[in-house]
C-alpha atoms as a PDB file:
ATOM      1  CA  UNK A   1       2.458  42.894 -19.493  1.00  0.00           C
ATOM      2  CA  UNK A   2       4.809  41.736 -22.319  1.00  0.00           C
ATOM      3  CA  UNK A   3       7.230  40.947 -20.087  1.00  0.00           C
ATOM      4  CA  UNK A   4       5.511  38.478 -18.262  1.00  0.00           C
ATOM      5  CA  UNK A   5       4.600  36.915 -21.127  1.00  0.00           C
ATOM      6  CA  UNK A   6       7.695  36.707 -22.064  1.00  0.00           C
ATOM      7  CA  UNK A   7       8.988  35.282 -19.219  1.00  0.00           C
ATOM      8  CA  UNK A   8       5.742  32.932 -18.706  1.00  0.00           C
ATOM      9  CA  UNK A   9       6.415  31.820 -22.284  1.00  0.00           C
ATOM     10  CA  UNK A  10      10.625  31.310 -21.401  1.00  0.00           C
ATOM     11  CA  UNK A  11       9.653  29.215 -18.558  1.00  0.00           C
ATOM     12  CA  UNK A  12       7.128  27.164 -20.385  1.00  0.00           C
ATOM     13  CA  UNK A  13       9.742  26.612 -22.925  1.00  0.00           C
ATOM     14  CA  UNK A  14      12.091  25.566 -20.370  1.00  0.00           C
ATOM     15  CA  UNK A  15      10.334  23.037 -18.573  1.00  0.00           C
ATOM     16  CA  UNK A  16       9.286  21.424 -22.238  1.00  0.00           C
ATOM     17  CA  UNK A  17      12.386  21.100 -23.334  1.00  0.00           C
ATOM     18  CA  UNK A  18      13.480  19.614 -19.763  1.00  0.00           C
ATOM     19  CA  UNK A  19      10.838  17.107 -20.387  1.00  0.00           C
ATOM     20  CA  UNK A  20      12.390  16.191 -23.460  1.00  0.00           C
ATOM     21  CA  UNK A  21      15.773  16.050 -22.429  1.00  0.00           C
ATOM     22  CA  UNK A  22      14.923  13.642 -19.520  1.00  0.00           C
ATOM     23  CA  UNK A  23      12.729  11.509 -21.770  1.00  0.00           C
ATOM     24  CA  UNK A  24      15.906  11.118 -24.337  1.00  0.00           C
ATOM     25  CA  UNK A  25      18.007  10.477 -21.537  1.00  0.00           C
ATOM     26  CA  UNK A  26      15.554   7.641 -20.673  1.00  0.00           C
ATOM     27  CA  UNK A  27      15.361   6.507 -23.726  1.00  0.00           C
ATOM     28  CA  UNK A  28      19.730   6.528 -24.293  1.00  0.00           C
ATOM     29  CA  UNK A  29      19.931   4.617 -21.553  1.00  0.00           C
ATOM     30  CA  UNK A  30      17.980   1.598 -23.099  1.00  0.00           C
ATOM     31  CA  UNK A  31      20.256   1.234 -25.808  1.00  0.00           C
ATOM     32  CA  UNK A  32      22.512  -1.294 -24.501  1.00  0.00           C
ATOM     33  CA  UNK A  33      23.248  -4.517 -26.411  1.00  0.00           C
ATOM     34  CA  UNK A  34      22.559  -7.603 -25.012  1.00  0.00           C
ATOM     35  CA  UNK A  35      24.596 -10.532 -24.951  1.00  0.00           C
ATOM     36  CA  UNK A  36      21.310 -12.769 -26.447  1.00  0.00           C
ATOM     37  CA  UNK A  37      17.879 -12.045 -27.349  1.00  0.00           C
ATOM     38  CA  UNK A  38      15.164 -13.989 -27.755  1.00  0.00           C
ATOM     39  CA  UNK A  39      11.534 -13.981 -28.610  1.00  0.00           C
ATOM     40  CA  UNK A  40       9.718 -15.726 -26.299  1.00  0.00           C
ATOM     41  CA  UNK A  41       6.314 -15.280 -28.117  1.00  0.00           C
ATOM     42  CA  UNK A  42       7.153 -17.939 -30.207  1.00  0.00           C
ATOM     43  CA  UNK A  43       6.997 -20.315 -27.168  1.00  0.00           C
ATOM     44  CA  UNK A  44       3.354 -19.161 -26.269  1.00  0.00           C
ATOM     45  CA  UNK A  45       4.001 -15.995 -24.480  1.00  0.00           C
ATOM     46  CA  UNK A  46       1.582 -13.773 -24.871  1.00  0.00           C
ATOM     47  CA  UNK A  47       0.881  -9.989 -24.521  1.00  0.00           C
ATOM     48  CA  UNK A  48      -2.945 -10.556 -23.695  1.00  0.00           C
ATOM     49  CA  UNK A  49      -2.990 -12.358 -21.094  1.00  0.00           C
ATOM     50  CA  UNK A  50      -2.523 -11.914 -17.202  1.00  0.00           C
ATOM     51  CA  UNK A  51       1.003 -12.586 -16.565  1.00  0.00           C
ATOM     52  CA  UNK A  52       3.439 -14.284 -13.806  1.00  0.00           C
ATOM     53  CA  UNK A  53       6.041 -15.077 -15.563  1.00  0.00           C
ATOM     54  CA  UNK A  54       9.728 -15.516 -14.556  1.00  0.00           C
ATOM     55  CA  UNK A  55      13.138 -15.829 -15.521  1.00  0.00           C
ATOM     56  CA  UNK A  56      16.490 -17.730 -13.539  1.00  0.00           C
ATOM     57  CA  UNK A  57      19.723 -19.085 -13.909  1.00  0.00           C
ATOM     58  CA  UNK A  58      19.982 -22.677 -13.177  1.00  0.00           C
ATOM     59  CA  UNK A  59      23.984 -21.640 -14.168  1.00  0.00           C
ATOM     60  CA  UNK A  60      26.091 -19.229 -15.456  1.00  0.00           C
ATOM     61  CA  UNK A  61      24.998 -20.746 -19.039  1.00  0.00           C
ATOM     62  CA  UNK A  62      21.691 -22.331 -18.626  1.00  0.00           C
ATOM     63  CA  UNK A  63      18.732 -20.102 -18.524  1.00  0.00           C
ATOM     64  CA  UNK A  64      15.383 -21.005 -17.634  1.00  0.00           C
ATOM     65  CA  UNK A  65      11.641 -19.373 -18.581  1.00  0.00           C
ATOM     66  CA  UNK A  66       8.176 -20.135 -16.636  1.00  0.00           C
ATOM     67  CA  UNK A  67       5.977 -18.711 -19.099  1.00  0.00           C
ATOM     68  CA  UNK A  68       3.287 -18.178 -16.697  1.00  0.00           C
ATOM     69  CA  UNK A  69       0.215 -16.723 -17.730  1.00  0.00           C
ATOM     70  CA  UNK A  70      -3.749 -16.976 -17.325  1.00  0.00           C
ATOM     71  CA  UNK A  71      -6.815 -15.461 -19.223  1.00  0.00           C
ATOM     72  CA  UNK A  72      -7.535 -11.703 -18.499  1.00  0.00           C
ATOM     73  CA  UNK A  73     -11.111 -13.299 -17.196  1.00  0.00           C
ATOM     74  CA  UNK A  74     -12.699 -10.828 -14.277  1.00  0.00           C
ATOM     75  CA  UNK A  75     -13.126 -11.793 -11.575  1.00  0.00           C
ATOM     76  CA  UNK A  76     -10.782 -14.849 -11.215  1.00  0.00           C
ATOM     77  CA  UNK A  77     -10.043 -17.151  -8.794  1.00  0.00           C
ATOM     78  CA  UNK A  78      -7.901 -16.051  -5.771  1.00  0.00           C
ATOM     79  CA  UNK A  79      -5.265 -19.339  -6.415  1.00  0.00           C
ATOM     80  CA  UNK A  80      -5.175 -20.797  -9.275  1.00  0.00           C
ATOM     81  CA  UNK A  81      -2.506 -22.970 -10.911  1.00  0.00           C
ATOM     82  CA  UNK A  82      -4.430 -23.240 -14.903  1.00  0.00           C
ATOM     83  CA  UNK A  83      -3.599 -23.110 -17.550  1.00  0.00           C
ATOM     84  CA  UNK A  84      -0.267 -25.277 -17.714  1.00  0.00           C
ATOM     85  CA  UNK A  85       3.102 -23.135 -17.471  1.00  0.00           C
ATOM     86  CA  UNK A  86       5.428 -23.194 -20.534  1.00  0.00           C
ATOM     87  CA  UNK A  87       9.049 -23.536 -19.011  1.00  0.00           C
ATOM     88  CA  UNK A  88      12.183 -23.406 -21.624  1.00  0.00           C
ATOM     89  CA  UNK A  89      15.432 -24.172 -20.577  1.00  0.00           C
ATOM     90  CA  UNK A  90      17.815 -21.759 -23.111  1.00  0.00           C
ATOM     91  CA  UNK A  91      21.450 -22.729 -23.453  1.00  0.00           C
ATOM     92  CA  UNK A  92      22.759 -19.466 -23.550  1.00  0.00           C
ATOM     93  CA  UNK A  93      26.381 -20.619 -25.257  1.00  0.00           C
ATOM     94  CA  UNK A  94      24.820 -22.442 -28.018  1.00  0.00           C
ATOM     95  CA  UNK A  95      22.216 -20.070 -28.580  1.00  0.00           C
ATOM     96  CA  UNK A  96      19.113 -22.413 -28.521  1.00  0.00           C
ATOM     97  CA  UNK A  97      16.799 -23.380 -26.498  1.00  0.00           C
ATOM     98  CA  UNK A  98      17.194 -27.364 -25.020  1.00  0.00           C
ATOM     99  CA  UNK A  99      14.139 -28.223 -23.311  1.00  0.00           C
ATOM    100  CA  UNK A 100      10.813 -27.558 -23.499  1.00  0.00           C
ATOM    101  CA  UNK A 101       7.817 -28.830 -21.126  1.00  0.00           C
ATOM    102  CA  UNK A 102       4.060 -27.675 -19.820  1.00  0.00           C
ATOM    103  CA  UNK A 103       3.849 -27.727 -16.065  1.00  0.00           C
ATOM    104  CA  UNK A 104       0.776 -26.899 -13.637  1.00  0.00           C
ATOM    105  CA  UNK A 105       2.358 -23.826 -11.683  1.00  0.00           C
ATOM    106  CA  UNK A 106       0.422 -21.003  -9.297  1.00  0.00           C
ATOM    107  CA  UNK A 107      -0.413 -17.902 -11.334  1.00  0.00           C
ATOM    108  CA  UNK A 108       1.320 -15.975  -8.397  1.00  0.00           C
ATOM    109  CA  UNK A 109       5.126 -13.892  -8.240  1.00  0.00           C
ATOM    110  CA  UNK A 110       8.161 -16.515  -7.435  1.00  0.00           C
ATOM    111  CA  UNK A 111       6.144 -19.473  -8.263  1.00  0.00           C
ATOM    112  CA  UNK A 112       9.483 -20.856 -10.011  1.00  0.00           C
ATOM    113  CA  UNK A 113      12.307 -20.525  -8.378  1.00  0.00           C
ATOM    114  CA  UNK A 114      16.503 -21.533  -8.824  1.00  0.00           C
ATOM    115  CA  UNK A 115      18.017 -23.101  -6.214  1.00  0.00           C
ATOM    116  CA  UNK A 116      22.105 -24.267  -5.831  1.00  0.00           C
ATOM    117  CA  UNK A 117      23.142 -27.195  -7.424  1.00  0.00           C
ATOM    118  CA  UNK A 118      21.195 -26.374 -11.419  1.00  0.00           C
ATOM    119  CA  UNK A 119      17.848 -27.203  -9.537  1.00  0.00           C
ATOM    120  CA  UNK A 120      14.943 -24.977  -9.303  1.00  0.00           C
ATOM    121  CA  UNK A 121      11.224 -25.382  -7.599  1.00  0.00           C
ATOM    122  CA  UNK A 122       8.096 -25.137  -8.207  1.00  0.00           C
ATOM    123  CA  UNK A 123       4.725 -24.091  -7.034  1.00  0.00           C
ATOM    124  CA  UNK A 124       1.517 -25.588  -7.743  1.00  0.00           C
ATOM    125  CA  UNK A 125      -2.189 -25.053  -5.598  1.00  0.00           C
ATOM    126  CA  UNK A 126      -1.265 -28.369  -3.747  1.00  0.00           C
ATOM    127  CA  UNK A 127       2.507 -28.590  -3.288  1.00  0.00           C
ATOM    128  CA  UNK A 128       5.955 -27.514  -4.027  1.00  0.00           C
ATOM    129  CA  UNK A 129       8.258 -29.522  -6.373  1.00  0.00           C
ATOM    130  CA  UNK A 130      12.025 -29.367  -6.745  1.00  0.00           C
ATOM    131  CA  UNK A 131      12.650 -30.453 -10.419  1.00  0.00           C
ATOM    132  CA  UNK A 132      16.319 -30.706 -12.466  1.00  0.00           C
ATOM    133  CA  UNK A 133      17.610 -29.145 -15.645  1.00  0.00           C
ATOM    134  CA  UNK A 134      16.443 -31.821 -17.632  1.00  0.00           C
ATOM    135  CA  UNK A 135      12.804 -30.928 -16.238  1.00  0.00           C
ATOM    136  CA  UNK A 136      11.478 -33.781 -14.490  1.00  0.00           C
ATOM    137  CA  UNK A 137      10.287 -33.189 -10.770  1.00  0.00           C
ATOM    138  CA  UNK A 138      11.214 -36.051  -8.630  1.00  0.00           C
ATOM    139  CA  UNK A 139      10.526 -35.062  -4.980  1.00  0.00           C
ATOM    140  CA  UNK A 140       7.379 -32.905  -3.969  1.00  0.00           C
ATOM    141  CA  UNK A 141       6.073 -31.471  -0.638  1.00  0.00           C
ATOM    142  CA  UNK A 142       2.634 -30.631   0.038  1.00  0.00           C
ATOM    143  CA  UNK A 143       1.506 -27.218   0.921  1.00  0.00           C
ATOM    144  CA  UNK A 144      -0.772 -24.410  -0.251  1.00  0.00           C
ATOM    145  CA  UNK A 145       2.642 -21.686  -0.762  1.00  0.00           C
ATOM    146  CA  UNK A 146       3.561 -19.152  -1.058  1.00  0.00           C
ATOM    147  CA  UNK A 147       6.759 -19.786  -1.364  1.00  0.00           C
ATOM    148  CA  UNK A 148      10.038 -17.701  -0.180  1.00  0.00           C
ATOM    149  CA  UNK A 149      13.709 -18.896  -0.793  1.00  0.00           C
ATOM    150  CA  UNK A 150      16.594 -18.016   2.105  1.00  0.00           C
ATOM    151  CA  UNK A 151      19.254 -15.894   0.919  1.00  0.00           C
ATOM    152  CA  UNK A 152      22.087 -19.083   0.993  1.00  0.00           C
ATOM    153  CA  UNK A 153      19.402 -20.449  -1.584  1.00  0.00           C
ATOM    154  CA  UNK A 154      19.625 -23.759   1.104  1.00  0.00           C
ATOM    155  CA  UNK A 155      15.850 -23.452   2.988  1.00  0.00           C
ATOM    156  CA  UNK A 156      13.065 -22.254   1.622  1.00  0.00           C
ATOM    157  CA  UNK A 157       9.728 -21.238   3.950  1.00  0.00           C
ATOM    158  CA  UNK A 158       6.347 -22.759   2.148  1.00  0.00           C
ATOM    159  CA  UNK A 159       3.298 -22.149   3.730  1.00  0.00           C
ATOM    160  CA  UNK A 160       0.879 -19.246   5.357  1.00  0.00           C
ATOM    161  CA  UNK A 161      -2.124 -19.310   2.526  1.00  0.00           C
ATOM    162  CA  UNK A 162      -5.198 -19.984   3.499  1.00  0.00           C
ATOM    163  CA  UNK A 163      -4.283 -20.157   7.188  1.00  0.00           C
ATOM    164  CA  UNK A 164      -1.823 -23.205   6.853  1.00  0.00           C
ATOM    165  CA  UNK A 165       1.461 -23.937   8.803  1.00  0.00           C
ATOM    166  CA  UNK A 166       4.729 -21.901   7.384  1.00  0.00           C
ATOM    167  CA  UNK A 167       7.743 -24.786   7.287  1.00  0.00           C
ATOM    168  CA  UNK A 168      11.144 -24.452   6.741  1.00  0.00           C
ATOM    169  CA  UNK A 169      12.344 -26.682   4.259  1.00  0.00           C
ATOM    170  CA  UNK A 170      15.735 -28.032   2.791  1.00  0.00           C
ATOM    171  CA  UNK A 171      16.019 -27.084  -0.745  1.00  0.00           C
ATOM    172  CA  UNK A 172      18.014 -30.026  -2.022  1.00  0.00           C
ATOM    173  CA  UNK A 173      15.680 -32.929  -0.183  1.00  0.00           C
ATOM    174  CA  UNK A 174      12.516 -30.856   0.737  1.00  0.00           C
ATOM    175  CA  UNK A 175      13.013 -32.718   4.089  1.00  0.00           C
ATOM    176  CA  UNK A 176      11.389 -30.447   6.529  1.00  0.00           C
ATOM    177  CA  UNK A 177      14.002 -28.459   9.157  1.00  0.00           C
ATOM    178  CA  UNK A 178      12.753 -28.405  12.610  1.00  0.00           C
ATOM    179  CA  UNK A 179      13.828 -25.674  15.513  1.00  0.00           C
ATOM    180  CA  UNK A 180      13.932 -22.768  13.368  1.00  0.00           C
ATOM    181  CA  UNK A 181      11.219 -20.042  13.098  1.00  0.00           C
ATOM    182  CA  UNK A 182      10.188 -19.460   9.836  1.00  0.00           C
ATOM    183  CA  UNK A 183       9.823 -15.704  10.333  1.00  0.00           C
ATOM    184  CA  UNK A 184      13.930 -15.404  11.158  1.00  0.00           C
ATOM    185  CA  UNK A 185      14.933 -16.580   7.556  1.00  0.00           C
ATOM    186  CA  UNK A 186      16.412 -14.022   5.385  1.00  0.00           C
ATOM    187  CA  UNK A 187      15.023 -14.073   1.753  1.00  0.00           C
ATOM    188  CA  UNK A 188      17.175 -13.765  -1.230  1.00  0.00           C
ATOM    189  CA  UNK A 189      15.278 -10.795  -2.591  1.00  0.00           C
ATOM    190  CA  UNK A 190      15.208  -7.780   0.179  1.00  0.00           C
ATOM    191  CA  UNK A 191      12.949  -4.935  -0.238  1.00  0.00           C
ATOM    192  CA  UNK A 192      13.069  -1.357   0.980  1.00  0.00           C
ATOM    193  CA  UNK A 193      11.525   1.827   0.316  1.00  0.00           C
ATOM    194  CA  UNK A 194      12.719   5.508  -0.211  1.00  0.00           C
ATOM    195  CA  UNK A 195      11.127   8.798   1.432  1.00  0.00           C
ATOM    196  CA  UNK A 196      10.268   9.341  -2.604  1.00  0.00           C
ATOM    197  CA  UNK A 197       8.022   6.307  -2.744  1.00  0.00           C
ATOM    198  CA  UNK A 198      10.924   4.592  -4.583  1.00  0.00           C
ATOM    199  CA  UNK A 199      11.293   0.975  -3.920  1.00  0.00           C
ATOM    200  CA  UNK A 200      14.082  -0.872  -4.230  1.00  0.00           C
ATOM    201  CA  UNK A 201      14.798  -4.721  -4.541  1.00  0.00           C
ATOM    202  CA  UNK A 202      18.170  -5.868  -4.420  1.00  0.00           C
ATOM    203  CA  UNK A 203      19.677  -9.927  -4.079  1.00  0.00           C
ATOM    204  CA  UNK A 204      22.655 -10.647  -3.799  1.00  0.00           C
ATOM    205  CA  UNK A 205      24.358 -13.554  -6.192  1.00  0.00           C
ATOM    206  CA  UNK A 206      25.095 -16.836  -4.631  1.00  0.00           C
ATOM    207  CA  UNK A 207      28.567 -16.445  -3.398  1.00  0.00           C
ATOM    208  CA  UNK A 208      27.978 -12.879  -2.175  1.00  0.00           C
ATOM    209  CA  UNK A 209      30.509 -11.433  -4.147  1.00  0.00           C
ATOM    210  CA  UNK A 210      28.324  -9.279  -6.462  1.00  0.00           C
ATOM    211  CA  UNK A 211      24.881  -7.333  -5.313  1.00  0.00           C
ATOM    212  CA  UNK A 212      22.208  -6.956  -8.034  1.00  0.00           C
ATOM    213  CA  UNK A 213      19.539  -3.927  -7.000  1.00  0.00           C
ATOM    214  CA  UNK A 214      16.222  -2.695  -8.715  1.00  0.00           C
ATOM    215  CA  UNK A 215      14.893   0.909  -8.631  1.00  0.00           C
ATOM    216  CA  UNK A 216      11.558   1.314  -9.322  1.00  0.00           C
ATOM    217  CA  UNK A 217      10.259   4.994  -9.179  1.00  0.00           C
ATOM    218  CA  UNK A 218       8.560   8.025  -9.968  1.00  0.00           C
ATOM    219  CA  UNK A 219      10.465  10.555 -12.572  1.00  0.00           C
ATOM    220  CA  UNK A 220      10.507  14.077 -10.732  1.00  0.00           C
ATOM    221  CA  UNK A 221       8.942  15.054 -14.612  1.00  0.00           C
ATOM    222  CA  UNK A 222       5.944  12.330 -13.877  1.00  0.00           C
ATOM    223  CA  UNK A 223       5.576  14.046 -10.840  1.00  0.00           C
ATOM    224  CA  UNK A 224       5.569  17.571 -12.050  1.00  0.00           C
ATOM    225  CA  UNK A 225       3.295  16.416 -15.361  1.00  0.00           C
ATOM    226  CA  UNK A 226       0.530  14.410 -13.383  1.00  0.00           C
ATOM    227  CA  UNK A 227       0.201  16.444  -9.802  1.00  0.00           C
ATOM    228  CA  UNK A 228      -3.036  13.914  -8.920  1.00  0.00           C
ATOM    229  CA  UNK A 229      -0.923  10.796  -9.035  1.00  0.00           C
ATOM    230  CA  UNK A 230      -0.913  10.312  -5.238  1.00  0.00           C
ATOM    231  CA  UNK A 231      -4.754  10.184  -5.031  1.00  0.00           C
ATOM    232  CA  UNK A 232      -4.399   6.872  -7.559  1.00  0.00           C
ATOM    233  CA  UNK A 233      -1.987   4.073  -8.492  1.00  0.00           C
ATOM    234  CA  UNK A 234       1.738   6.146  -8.990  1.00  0.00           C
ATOM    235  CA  UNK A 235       2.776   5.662 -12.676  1.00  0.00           C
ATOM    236  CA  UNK A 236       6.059   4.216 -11.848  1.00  0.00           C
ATOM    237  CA  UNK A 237       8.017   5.295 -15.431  1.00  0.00           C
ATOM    238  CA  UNK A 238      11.533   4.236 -14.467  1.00  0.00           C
ATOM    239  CA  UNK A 239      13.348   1.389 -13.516  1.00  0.00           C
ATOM    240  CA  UNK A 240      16.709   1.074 -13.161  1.00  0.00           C
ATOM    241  CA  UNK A 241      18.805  -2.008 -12.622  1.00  0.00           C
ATOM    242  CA  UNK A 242      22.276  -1.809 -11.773  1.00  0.00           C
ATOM    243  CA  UNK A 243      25.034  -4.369 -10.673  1.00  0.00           C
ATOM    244  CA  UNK A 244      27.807  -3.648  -7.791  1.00  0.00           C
ATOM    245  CA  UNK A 245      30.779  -5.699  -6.696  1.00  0.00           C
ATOM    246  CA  UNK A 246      30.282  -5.746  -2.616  1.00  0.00           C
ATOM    247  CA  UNK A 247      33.995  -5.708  -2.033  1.00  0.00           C
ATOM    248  CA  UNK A 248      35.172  -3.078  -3.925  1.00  0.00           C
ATOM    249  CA  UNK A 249      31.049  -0.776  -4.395  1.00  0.00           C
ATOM    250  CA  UNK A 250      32.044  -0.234  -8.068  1.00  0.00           C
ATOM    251  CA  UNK A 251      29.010   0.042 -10.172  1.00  0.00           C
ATOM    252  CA  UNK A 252      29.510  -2.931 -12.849  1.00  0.00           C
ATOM    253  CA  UNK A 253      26.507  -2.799 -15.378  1.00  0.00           C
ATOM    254  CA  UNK A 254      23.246  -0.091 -15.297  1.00  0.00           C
ATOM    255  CA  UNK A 255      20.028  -0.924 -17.113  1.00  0.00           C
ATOM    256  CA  UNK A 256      17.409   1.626 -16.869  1.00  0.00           C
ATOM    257  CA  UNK A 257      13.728   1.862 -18.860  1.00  0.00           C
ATOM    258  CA  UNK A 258      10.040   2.720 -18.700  1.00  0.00           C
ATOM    259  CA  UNK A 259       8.438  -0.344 -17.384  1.00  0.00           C
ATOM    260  CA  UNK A 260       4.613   0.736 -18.062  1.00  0.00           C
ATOM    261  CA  UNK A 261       4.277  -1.094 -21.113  1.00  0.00           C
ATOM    262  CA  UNK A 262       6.376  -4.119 -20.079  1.00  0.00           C
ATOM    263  CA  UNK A 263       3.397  -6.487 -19.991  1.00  0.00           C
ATOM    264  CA  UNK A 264       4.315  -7.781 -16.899  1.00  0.00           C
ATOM    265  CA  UNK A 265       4.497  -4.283 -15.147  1.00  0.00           C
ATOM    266  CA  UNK A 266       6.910  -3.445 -12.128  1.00  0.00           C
ATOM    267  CA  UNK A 267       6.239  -6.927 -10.402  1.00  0.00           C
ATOM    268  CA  UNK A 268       8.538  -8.714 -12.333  1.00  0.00           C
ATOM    269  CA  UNK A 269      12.204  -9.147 -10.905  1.00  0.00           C
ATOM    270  CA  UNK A 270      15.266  -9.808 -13.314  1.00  0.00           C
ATOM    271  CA  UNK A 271      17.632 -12.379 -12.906  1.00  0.00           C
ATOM    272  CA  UNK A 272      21.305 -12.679 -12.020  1.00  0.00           C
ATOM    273  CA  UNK A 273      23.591 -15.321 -12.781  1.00  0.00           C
ATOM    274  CA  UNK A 274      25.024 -17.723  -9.914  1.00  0.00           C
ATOM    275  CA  UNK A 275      28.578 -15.433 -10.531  1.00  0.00           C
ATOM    276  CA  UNK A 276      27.103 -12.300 -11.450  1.00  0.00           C
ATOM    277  CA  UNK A 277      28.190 -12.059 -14.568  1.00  0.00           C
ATOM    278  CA  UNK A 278      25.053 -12.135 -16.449  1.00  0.00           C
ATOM    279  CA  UNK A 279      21.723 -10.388 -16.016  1.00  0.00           C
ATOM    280  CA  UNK A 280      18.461 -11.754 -17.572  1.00  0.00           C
ATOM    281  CA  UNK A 281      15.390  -9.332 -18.005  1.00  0.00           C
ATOM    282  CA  UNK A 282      11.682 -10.139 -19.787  1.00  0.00           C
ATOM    283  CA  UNK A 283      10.529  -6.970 -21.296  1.00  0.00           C
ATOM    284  CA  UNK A 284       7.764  -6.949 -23.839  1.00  0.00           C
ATOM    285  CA  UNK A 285       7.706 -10.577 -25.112  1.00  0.00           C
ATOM    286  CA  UNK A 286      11.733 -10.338 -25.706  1.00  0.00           C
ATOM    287  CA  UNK A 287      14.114 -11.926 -23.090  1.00  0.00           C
ATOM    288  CA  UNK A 288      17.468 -10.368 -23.065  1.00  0.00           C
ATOM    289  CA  UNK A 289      20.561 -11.320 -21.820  1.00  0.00           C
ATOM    290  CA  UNK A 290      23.784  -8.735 -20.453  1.00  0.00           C
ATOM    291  CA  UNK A 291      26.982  -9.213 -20.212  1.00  0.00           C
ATOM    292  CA  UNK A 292      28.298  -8.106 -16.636  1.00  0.00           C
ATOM    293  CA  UNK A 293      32.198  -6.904 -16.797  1.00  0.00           C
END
């Protein structure tokens, strides 16, 4: 009878201090030191609110914000494009911010998007809008979105909500593209999922040389510590981000974190420079930016 106490008692002991050696190995691997940091609260952001925001390079130097957010009200309207959108333009070599302007925007994921060229669009309940770095939006296209960018960053497909046509657009003019089927255009961001439940998002940079993938997942100690997850909503507790050259596979730059308390949850993708060489993340009212060898 002592024995199996004993041994009961060893293996409790063991899987404790398994659960603490995988929750310091989380937590090691979150100390990396960004290249810039910023908090965004300052600008409006806010930690109480329903949240869309979204982060992109308009260049390897110029970084912009859509803080996109809406009042925790329940219920709420299906589409919605109010309150205003808060977008800052950060120059990430001077270390300040340039620009700052209010914007109507859909409270939806991808509702501001970079495109080539420093340009980026955006998504409102009545139309898309392809707007500069200097903010202003001088061309516009009606639709009801969503909105999904190819992966040359040259079309993008508006279109499909509340029953309306899907067009393929040209993401410099916004001049509609004819003979193509909207359903055959590849989108920059490509998901998959894993026999774990693990899903994975990965885009590759605009040239192609450099592939930028996000793990979202499980822990096997989540699993172990809450057996009645699968009858709910999984409590994703990892994320990992890593960078690979395409040519060569070699893993340049890994990120990995608990996103549960990241305000914006696992719905929010990072960002990758037009080169690769820099990845932006939003975590927790703080916007970060790494340094990619």
């Amino acid at each position: 009878m002592k024995r199996s106490r004993s041994l009961l008692s060893g293996a409790v002991f063991t899987i404790f201090v398994t659960g603490l050696l995988v929750a310091s190995g989380l937590g090691a691997k979150t100390r990396h030191n960004p290249e810039r940091v910023w908090d965004i609260q300052q600008y409006g952001y806010s930690n109480e609110a329903r949240d869309y925001s979204t982060v992109g390079f308009l260049s390897e130097d110029l970084l912009l914000i859509a803080i996109n957010q809406a009042p925790k009200d329940s219920p709420h309207p299906l589409f919605e494009d109010t309150p205003d959108a808060i977008l800052v333009l950060f120059d990430i070599g001077k270390e300040r911010p340039l620009r700052i302007t209010h914007m109507s925007m859909c409270k939806s994921e991808n509702a501001m998007t970079p495109v080539v060229g420093g340009d980026f669009l955006v998504l409102s309940l009545s139309e898309v809008r392809l707007c500069s770095a200097d903010l202003h939006c001088d061309r516009a296209f009606a639709t009801k979105g969503p909105l999904l960018l190819s992966s040359d960053r040259a079309k993008v497909v508006v279109g499909g909500n509340l029953m309306t046509e899907r067009v393929i657009l040209n993401s410099r003019t916004l001049a509609p593209i004819t003979g193509e089927d909207p359903a055959g255009v590849l989108p920059a961001w490509q998901r998959s999922s894993l026999p774990d439940g693990t899903f994975v998002d990965s885009i590759s940079t605009v040239d192609g040389a450099r592939l930028m993938r996000v793990e979202t997942r499980q822990t096997r100690w989540s699993k172990i510590t809450n057996p009645l997850a699968e009858l709910g909503d999984r409590p994703f507790n990892s994320r990992i981000v890593r960078v690979y050259g395409k040519h060569t596979g070699q893993e340049l730059l890994s990120l990995q974190w608990d996103p549960r308390h990241d305000w914006g949850g696992v719905t929010r993708k990072p960002a990758i420079s037009p080169t690769g060489h820099r990845v932006a993340l939003l975590r927790r009212g703080v916007l970060e930016i790494f340094e990619v060898p």
